[in-house]
Protein backbone atom coordinates (compact mmCIF):
# COMPACT_ATOMS: atom_id res chain seq x y z
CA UNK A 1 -12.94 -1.96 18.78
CA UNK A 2 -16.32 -2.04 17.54
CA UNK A 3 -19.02 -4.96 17.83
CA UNK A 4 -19.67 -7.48 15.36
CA UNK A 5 -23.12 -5.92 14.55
CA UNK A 6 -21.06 -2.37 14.38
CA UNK A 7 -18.48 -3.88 12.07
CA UNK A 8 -21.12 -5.95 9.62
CA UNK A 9 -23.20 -2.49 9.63
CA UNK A 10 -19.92 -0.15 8.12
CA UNK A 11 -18.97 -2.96 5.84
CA UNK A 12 -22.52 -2.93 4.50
CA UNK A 13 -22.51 1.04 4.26
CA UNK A 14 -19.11 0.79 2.18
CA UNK A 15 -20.11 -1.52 -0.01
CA UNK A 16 -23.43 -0.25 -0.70
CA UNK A 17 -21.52 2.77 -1.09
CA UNK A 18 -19.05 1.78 -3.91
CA UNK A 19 -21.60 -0.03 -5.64
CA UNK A 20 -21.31 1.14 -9.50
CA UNK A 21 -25.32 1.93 -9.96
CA UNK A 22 -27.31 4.19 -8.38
CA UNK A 23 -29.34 2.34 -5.04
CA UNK A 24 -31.51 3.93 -2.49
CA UNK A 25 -32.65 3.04 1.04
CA UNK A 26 -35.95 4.17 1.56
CA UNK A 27 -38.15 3.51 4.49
CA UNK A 28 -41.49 2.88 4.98
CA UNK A 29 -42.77 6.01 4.37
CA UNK A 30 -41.10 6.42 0.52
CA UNK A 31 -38.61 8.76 1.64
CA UNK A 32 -35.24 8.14 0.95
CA UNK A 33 -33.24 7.48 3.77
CA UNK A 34 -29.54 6.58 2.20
CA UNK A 35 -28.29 7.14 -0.99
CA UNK A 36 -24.76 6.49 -3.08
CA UNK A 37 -22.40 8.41 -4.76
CA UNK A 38 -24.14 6.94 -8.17
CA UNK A 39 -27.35 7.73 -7.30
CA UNK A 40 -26.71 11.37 -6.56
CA UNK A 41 -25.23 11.53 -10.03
CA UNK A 42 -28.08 9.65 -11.63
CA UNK A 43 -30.37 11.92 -10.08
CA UNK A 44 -28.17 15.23 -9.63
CA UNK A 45 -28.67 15.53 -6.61
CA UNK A 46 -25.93 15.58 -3.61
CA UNK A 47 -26.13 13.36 -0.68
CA UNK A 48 -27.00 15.93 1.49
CA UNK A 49 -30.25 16.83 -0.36
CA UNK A 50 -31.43 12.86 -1.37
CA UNK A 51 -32.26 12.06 2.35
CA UNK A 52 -36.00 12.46 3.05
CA UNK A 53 -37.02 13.36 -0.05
CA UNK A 54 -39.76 10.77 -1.62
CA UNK A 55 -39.01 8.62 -4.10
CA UNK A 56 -42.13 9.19 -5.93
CA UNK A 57 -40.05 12.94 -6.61
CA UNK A 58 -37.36 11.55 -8.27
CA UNK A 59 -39.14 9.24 -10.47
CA UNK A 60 -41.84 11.61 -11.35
CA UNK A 61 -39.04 14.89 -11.93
């Protein structure tokens, strides 16, 4: 069984991952670090290609 830091961290991923409009996690550096399902359609990009690219990409494309 996981910790309660482990379990509040998956239940934070799920929901920001059925979230019905398109939200990033980007760090520090502009890149994107976490996208959802709505943001890789709102974008057209897959999740595999949004991490690490810099926001300033994707509002400027």
């Amino acid at each position: 069984m996981g910790t309660i830091g482990q379990n509040r961290a998956e239940m934070l991923l799920e929901t920001f991952g059925s979230l019905g409009i398109a939200s990033l996690v980007i760090d520090r550096d502009g890149k994107i670090v976490e996208a959802n399902k709505a943001a890789e359609d709102a974008f057209g990009y897959s999740g595999q290609d949004l991490p690490g690219i810099g926001i300033t990409t994707l509002i400027l494309d």
